[in-house]
Protein backbone atom coordinates (compact mmCIF):
# COMPACT_ATOMS: atom_id res chain seq x y z
CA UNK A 1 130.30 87.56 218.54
CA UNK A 2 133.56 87.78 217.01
CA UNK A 3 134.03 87.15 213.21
CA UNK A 4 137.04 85.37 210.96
CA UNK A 5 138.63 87.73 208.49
CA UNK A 6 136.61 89.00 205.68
CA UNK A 7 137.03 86.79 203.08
CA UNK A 8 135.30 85.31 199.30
CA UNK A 9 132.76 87.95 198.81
CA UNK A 10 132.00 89.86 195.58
CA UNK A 11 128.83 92.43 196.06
CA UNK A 12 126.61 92.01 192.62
CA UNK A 13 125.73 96.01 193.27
CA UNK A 14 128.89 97.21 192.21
CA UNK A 15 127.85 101.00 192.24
CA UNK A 16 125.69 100.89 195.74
CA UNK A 17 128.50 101.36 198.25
CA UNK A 18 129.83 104.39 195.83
CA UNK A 19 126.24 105.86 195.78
CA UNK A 20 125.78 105.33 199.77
CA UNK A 21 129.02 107.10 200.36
CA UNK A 22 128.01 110.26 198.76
CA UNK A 23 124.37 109.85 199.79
CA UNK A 24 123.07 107.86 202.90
CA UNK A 25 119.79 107.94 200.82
CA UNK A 26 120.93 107.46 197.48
CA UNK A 27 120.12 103.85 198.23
CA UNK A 28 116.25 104.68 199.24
CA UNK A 29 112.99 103.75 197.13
CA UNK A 30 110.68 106.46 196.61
CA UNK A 31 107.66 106.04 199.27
CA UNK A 32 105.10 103.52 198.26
CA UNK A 33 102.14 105.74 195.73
CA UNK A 34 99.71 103.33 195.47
CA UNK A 35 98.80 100.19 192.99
CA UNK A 36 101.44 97.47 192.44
CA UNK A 37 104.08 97.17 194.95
CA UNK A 38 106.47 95.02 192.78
CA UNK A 39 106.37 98.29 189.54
CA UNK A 40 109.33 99.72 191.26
CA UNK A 41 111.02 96.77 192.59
CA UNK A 42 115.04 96.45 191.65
CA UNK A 43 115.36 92.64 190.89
CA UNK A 44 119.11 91.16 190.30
CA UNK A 45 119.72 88.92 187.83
CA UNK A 46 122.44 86.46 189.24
CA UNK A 47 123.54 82.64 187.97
CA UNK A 48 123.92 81.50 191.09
CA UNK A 49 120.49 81.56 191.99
CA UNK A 50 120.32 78.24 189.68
CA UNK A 51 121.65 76.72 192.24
CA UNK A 52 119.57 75.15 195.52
CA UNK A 53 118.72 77.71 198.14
CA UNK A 54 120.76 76.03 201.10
CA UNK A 55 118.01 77.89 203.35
CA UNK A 56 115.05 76.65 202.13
CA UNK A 57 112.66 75.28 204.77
CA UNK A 58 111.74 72.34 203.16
CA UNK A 59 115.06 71.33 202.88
CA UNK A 60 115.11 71.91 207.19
CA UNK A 61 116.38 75.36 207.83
CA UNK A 62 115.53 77.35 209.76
CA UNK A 63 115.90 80.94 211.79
CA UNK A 64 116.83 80.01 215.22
CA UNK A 65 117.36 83.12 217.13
CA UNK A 66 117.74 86.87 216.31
CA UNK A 67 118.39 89.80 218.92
CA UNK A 68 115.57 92.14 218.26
CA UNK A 69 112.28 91.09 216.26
CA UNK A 70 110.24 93.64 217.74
CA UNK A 71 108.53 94.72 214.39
CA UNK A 72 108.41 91.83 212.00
CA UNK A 73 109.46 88.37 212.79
CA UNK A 74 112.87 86.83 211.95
CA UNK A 75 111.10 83.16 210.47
CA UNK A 76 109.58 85.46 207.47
CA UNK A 77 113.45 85.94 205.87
CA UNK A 78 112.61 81.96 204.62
CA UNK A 79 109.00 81.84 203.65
CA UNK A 80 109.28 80.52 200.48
CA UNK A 81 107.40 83.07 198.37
CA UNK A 82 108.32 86.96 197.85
CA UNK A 83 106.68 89.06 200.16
CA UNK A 84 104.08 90.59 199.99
CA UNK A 85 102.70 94.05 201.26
CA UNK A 86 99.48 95.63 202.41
CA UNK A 87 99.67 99.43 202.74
CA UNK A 88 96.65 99.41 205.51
CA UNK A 89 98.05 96.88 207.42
CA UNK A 90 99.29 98.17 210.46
CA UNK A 91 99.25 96.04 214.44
CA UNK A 92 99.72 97.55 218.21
CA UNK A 93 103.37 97.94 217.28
CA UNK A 94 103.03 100.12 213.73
CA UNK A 95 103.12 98.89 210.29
CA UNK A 96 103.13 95.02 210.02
CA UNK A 97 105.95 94.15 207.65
CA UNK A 98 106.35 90.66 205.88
CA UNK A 99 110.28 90.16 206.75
CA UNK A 100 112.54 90.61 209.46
CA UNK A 101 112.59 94.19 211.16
CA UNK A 102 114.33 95.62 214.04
CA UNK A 103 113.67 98.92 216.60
CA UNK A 104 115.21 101.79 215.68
CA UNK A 105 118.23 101.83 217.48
CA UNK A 106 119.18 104.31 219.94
CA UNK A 107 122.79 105.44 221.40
CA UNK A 108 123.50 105.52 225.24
CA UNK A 109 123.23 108.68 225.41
CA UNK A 110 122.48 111.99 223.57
CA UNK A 111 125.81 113.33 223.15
CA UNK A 112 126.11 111.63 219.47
CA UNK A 113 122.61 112.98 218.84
CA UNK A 114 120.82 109.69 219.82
CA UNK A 115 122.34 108.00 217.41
CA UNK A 116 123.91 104.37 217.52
CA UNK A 117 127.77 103.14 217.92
CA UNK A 118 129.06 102.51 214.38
CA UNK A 119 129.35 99.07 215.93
CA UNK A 120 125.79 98.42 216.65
CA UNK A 121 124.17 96.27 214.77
CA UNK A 122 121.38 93.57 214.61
CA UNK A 123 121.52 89.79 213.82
CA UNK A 124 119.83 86.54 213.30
CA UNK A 125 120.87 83.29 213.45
CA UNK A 126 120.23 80.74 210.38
CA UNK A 127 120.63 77.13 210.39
CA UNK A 128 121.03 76.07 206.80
CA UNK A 129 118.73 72.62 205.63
CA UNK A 130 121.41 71.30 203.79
CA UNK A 131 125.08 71.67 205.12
CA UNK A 132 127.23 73.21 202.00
CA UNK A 133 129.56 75.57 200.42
CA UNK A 134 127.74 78.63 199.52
CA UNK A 135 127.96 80.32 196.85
CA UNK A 136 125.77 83.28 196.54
CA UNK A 137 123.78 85.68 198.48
CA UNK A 138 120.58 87.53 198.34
CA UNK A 139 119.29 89.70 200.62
CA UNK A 140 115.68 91.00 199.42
CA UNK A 141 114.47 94.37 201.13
CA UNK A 142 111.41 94.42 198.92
CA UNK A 143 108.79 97.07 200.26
CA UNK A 144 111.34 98.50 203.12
CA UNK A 145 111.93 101.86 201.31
CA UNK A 146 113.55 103.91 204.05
CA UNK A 147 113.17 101.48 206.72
CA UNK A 148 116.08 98.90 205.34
CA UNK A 149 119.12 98.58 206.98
CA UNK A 150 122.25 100.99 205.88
CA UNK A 151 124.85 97.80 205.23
CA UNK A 152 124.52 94.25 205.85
CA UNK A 153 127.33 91.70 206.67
CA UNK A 154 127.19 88.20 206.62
CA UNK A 155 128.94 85.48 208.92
CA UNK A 156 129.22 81.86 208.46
CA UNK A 157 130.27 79.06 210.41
CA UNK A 158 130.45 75.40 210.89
CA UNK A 159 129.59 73.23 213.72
CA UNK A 160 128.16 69.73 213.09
CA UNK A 161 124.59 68.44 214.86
CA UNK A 162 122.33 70.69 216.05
CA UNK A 163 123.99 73.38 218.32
CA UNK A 164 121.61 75.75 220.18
CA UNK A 165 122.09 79.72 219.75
CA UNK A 166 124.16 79.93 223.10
CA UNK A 167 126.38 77.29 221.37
CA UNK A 168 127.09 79.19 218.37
CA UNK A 169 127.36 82.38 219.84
CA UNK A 170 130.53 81.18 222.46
CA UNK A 171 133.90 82.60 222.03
CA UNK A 172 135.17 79.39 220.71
CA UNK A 173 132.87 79.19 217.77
CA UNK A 174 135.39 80.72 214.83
CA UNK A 175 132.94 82.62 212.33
CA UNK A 176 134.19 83.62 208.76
CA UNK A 177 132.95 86.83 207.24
CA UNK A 178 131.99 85.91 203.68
CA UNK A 179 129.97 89.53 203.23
CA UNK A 180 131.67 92.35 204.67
CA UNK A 181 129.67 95.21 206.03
CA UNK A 182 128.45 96.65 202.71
CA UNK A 183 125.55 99.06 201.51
CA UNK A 184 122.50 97.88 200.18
CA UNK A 185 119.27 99.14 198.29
CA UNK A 186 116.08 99.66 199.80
CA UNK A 187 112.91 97.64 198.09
CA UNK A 188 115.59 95.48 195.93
CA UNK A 189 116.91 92.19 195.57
CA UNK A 190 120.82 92.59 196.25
CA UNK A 191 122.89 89.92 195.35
CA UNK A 192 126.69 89.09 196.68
CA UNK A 193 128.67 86.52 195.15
CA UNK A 194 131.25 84.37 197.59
CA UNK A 195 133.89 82.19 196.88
CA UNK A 196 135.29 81.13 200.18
CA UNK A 197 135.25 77.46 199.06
CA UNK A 198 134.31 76.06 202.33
CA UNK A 199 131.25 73.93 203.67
CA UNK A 200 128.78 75.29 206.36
CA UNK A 201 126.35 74.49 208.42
CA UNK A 202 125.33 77.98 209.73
CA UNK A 203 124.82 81.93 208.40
CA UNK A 204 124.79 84.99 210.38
CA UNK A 205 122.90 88.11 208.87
CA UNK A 206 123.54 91.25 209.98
CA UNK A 207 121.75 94.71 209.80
CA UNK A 208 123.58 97.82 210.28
CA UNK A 209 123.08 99.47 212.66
CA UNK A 210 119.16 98.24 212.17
CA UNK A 211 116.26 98.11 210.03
CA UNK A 212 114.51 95.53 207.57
CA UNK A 213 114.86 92.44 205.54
CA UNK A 214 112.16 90.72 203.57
CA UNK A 215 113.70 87.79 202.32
CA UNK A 216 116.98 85.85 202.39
CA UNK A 217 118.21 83.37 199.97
CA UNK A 218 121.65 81.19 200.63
CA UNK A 219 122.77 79.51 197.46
CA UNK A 220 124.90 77.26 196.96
CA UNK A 221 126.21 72.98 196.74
CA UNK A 222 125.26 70.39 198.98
CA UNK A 223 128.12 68.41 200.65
CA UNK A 224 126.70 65.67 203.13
CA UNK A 225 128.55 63.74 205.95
CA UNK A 226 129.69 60.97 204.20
CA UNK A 227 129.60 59.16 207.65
CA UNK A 228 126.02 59.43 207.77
CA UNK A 229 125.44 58.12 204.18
CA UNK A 230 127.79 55.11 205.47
CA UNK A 231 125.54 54.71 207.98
CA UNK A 232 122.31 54.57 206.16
CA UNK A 233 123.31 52.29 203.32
CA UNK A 234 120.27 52.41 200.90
CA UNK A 235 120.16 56.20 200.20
CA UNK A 236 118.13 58.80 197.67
CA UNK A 237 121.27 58.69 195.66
CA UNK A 238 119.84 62.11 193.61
CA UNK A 239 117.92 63.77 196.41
CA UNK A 240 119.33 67.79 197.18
CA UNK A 241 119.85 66.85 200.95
CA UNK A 242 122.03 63.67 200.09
CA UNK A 243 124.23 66.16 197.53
CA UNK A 244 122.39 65.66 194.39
CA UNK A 245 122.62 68.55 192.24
CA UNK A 246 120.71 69.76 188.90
CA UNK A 247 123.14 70.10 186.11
CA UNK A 248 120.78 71.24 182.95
CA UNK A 249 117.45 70.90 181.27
CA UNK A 250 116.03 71.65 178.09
CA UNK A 251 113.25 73.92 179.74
CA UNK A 252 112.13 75.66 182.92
CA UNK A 253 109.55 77.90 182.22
CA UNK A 254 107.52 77.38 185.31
CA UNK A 255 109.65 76.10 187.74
CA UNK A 256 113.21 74.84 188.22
CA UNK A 257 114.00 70.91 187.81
CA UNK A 258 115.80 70.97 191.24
CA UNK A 259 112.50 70.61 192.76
CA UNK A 260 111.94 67.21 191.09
CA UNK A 261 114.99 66.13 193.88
CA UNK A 262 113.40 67.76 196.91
CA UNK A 263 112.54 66.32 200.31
CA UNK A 264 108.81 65.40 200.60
CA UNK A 265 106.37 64.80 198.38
CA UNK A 266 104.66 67.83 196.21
CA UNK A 267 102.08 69.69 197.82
CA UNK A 268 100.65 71.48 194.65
CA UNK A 269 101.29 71.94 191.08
CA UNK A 270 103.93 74.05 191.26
CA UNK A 271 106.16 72.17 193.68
CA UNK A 272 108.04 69.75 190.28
CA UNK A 273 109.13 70.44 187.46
CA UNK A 274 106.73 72.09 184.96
CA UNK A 275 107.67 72.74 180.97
CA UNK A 276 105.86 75.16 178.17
CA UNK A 277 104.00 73.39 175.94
CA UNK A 278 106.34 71.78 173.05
CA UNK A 279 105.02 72.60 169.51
CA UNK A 280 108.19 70.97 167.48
CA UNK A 281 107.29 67.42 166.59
CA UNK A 282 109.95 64.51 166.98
CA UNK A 283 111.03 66.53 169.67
CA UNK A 284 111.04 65.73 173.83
CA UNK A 285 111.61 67.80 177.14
CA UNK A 286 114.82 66.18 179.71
CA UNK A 287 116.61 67.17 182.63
CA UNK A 288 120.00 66.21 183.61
CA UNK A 289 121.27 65.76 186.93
CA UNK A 290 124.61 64.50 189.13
CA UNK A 291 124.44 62.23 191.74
CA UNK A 292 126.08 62.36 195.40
CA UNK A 293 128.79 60.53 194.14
CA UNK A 294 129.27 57.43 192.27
CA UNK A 295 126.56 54.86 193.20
CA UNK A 296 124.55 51.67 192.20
CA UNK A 297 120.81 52.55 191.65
CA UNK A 298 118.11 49.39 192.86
CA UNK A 299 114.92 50.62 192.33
CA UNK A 300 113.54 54.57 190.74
CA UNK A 301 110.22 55.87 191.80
CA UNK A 302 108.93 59.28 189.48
CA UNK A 303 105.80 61.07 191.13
CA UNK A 304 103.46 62.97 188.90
CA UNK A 305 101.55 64.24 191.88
CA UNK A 306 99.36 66.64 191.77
CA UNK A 307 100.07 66.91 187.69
CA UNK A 308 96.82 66.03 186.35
CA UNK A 309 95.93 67.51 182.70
CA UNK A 310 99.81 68.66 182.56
CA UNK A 311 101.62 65.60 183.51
CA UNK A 312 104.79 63.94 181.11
CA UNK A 313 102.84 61.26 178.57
CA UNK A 314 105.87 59.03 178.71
CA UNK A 315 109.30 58.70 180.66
CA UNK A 316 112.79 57.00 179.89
CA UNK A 317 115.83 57.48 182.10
CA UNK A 318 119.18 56.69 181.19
CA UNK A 319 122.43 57.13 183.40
CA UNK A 320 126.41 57.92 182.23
CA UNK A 321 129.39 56.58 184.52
CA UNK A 322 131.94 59.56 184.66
CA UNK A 323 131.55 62.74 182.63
CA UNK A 324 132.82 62.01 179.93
CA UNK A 325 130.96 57.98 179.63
CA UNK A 326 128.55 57.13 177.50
CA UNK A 327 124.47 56.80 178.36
CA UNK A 328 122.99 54.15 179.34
CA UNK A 329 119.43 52.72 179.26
CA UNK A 330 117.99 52.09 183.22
CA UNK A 331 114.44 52.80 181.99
CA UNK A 332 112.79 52.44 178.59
CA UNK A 333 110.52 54.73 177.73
CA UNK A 334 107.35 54.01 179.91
CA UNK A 335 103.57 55.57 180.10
CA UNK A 336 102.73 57.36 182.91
CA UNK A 337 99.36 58.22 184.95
CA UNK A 338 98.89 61.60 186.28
CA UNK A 339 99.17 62.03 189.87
CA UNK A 340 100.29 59.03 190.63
CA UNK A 341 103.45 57.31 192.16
CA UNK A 342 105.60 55.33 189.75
CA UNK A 343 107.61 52.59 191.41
CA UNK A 344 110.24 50.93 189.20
CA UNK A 345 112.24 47.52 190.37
CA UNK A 346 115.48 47.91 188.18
CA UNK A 347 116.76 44.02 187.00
CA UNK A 348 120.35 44.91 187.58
CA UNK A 349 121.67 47.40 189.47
CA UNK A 350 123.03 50.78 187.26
CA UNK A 351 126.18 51.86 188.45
CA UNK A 352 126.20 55.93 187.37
CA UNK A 353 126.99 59.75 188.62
CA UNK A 354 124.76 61.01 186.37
CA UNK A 355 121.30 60.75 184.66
CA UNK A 356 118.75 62.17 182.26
CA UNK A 357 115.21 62.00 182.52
CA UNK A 358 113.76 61.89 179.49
CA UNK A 359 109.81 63.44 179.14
CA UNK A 360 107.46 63.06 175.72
CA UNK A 361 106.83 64.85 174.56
CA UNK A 362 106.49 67.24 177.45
CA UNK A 363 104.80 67.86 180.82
CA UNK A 364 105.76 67.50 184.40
CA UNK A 365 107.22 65.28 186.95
CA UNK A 366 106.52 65.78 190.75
CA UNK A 367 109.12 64.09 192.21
CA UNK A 368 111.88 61.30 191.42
CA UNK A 369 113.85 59.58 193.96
CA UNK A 370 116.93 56.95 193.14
CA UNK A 371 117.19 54.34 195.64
CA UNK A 372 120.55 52.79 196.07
CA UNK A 373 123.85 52.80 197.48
CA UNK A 374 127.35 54.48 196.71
CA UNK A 375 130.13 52.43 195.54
CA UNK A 376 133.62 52.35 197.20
CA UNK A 377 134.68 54.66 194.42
CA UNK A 378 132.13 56.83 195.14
CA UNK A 379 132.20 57.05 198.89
CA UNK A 380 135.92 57.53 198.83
CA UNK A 381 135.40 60.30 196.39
CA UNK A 382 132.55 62.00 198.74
CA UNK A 383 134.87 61.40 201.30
CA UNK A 384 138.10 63.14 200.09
CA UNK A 385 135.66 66.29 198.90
CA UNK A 386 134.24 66.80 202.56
CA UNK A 387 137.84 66.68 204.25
CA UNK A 388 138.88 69.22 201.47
CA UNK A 389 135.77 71.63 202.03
CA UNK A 390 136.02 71.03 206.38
CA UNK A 391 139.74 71.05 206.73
């Protein structure tokens, strides 16, 4: 389970690892006194959490192995929603934890007083949804107080398809350590910056020498195969697991536009894009985003599902070739019905790498999908950006 050299990492806790050297519990929450759980909780605040969560289920990740689950279960470091916790909630094997937690782990012997090799540690194995070159970190020990691991580390690695946990751990699989073994705080959300620059398919997350994780959040940019997208032809030229990205909107109050570009369709109101309610007249909501690459758009389909007394009256969408070119009508601005699917035949194909959706005044959209293909400009350009981020 060797790693690559340490390398791209910039801990957003700048003063933990100084506290933790002077204190091993310097780092501790006080003990849990009753009413809210979340009062004392140590959120982060950090940009890169804008962009998509490369670990997000829906997107196809997954936790595919860890060595020890014996008190919480690795597959709760990607449920979607912060954890929760229920102070008389306790199982056959102690107090039932929603994250990822580990034995307490013991030394061979008793001639270090019990405790562990400075080696030891615990791991799981995560298999991002979306290949990609990561850019930030969080690991969330929200509600383990004293129970949360002393450092964590973090390993990544790339190996196309769908390797199984034997695969990844052999001696030929070349892991790079984008977090270093560093200190973290107990019930917190602690954030580490990388900059390694390369694409992966594959995180490592390590505890040491044990302990608990609630959540964990892999941010970062989507860079597809651009063999596959070859392959299929017509594509979701916007969609997050094709490489589409969300560049900027004029408002996300209740949830982030990148969901509009997610696999699936919504499940509930929450799961699209959602917007305060606009008060300034002559005024409109949009949301900007970058395609894969560049690429001729056929047909547009906007979902409003599950949007029923809070959907967007109207819609336009307009698209820009290059950063710097100017917009360009693809859709006028069109009514829409609330939960419903919106299919839209384009007349001529819109060659673009970016585009605005426009929403009047306000309200939400579910879902939006661009069907189409990438030009021979484009797919060269997606082409020359994976060998640069694999090579």
């Amino acid at each position: 389970m060797g790693a690559g050299e340490s390398q791209g990492m910039t801990s957003a806790n700048e003063n933990t690892a100084a506290a933790s050297a002077e204190d091993p519990h310097a780092n501790d929450a006080a003990p849990y006194g009753g009413g809210d759980p979340y009062a004392d909780y140590r959120s982060g605040d950090f940009a890169f959490t804008e962009l998509v969560d490369l670990a997000d289920r829906r997107l196809g990740a997954g936790v595919i192995a860890a060595n020890d689950e014996f008190f919480a279960e690795r597959e709760n470091l990607l449920v979607r929603e912060r954890a929760v916790f229920d102070p008389e909630h306790f199982g056959h094997k102690g107090k039932i934890m929603d994250g990822w937690e580990t034995r307490r782990r013991r030394g061979a012997d008793d001639r270090d007083g019990g405790f562990p090799a400075p080696e030891d540690h615990d791991w799981a194995l995560v298999r991002l949804g979306a290949p990609g070159v990561i850019k930030g970190i969080v690991v969330d020990t929200a509600h383990f107080r004293g129970n949360y691991p002393q450092r964590v580390s973090v390993q990544a690695t790339s190996v196309e398809g769908s390797p199984s946990p034997e695969r990844l751990l052999a001696d030929d699989v070349k892991w790079d350590e984008i977090v270093p073994p560093t200190p973290v705080r107990g019930h917190a959300e602690n954030g580490f910056e990388i900059t390694t620059g390369r694409r992966y398919t594959h995180v490592r997350l390590c505890q040491h020498p044990d302990g608990g994780v609630a959540r964990l959040r892999v941010h970062g940019e989507v860079v597809p195969d651009p063999e596959w997208l070859d392959t299929l032809g017509t594509i979701d030229l916007v969609a997050v697991v094709n490489g589409g990205v969300y560049e900027d909107a004029s408002d996300k109050f209740y949830s982030s536009p990148t969901q509009i570009i997610l696999p699936g369709t919504s499940r509930k109101m929450d799961d699209g894009w959602e917007n305060r309610r606009r008060r300034v007249r002559d005024t409109n909501d949009w949301v900007r985003f970058r395609l894969v690459a560049q690429g001729a758009i056929r047909a547009v389909e906007i979902d409003t599902a599950y949007l029923k007394g809070n959907a967007a009256g109207w819609v336009a969408l307009s698209g820009r070739n290059g950063e710097t070119g100017e917009w360009f009508e693809i859709i006028p601005r069109t009514r829409l019905e609330p939960d419903a699917l919106h299919r839209f035949r384009l007349p001529a194909q819109a060659v673009a790498t970016h585009v605005r959706l426009d929403a009047f005044p306000d309200g939400g959209v579910a879902r939006m999908r661009l069907h189409g293909a990438l030009t021979a400009e484009g797919s060269a350009e997606l082409r020359r950006r994976y060998t640069e981020l694999t090579g």
